[in-house]
Protein backbone atom coordinates (compact mmCIF):
# COMPACT_ATOMS: atom_id res chain seq x y z
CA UNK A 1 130.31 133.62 117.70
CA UNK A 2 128.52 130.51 115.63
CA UNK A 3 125.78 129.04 118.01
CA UNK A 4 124.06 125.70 117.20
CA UNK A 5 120.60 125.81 119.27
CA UNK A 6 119.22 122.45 119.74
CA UNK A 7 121.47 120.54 118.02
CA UNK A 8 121.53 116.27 117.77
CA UNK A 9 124.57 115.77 119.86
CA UNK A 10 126.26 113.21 117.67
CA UNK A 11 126.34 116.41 115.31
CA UNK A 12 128.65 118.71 117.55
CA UNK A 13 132.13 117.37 116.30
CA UNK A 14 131.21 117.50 112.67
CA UNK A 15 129.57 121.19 112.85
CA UNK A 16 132.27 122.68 114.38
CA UNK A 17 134.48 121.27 112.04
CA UNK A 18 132.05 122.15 109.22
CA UNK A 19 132.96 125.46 110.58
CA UNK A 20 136.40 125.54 110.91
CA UNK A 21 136.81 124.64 107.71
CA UNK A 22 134.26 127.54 106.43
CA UNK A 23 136.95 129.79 108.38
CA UNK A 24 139.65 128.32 106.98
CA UNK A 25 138.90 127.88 103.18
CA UNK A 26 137.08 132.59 103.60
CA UNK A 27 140.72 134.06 103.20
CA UNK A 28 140.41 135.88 106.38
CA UNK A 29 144.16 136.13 107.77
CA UNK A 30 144.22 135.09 111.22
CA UNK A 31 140.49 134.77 111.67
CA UNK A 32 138.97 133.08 114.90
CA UNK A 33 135.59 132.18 116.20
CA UNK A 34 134.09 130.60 118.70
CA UNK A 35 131.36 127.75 118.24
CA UNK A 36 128.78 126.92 121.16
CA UNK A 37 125.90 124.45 121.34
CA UNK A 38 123.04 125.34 123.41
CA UNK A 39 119.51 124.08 124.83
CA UNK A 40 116.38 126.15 123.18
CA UNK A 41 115.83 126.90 126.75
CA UNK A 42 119.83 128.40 127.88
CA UNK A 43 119.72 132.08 128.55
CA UNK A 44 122.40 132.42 125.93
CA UNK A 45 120.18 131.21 123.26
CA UNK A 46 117.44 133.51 123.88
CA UNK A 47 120.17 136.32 123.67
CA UNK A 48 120.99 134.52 120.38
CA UNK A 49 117.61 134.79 118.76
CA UNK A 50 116.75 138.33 119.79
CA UNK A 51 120.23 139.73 118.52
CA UNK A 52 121.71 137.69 116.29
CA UNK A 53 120.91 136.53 112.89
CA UNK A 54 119.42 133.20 112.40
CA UNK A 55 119.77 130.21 109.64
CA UNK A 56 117.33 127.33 109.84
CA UNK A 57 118.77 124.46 108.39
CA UNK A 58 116.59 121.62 107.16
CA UNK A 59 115.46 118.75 108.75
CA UNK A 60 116.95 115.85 107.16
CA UNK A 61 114.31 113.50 105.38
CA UNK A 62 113.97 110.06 107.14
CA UNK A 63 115.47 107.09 104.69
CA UNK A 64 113.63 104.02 103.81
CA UNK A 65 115.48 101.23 103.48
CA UNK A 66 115.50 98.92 100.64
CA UNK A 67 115.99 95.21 101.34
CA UNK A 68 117.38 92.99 97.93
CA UNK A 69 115.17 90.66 96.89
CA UNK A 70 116.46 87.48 95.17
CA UNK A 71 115.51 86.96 91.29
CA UNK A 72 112.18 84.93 91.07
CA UNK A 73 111.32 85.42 94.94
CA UNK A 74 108.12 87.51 93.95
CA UNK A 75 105.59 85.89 92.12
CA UNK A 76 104.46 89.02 90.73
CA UNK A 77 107.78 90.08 88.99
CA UNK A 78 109.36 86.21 87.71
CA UNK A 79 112.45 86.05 85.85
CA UNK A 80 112.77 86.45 82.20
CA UNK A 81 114.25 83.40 80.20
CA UNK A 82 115.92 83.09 77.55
């Protein structure tokens, strides 16, 4: 059993694909699992943390993002010319 605790939910399809394809690509003939997603506060989670092992996988980092400018716009920077 893989659990996900507190996962985003536009994540679920691509981590249990990420591990089906982790199962797939082992070698393990005929190998199954089963992959859940639960709340932080399920019953099943709890059970999760006390017994099983645990992976904390990183935040990812928020983006900035970086609008063009066009040549010459800042009068800080102007354009070199030839």
């Amino acid at each position: 059993m893989l659990g996900f605790i507190d996962a985003a939910e536009g994540a679920y399809n691509a981590l249990a694909g990420a591990a089906n394809e982790a199962l797939t690509f082992s070698g393990v003939e005929a190998g199954e699992m089963d992959v859940g997603f639960f709340a932080s506060e399920d019953l099943m989670a709890q059970k999760l943390v006390t017994y099983g092992l645990k992976f904390d996988l990183p935040m990812p980092e928020a983006r900035e993002l970086v609008k063009p400018a066009a040549p010459g716009s800042d009068p800080e920077k102007p354009p070199i010319l030839k």
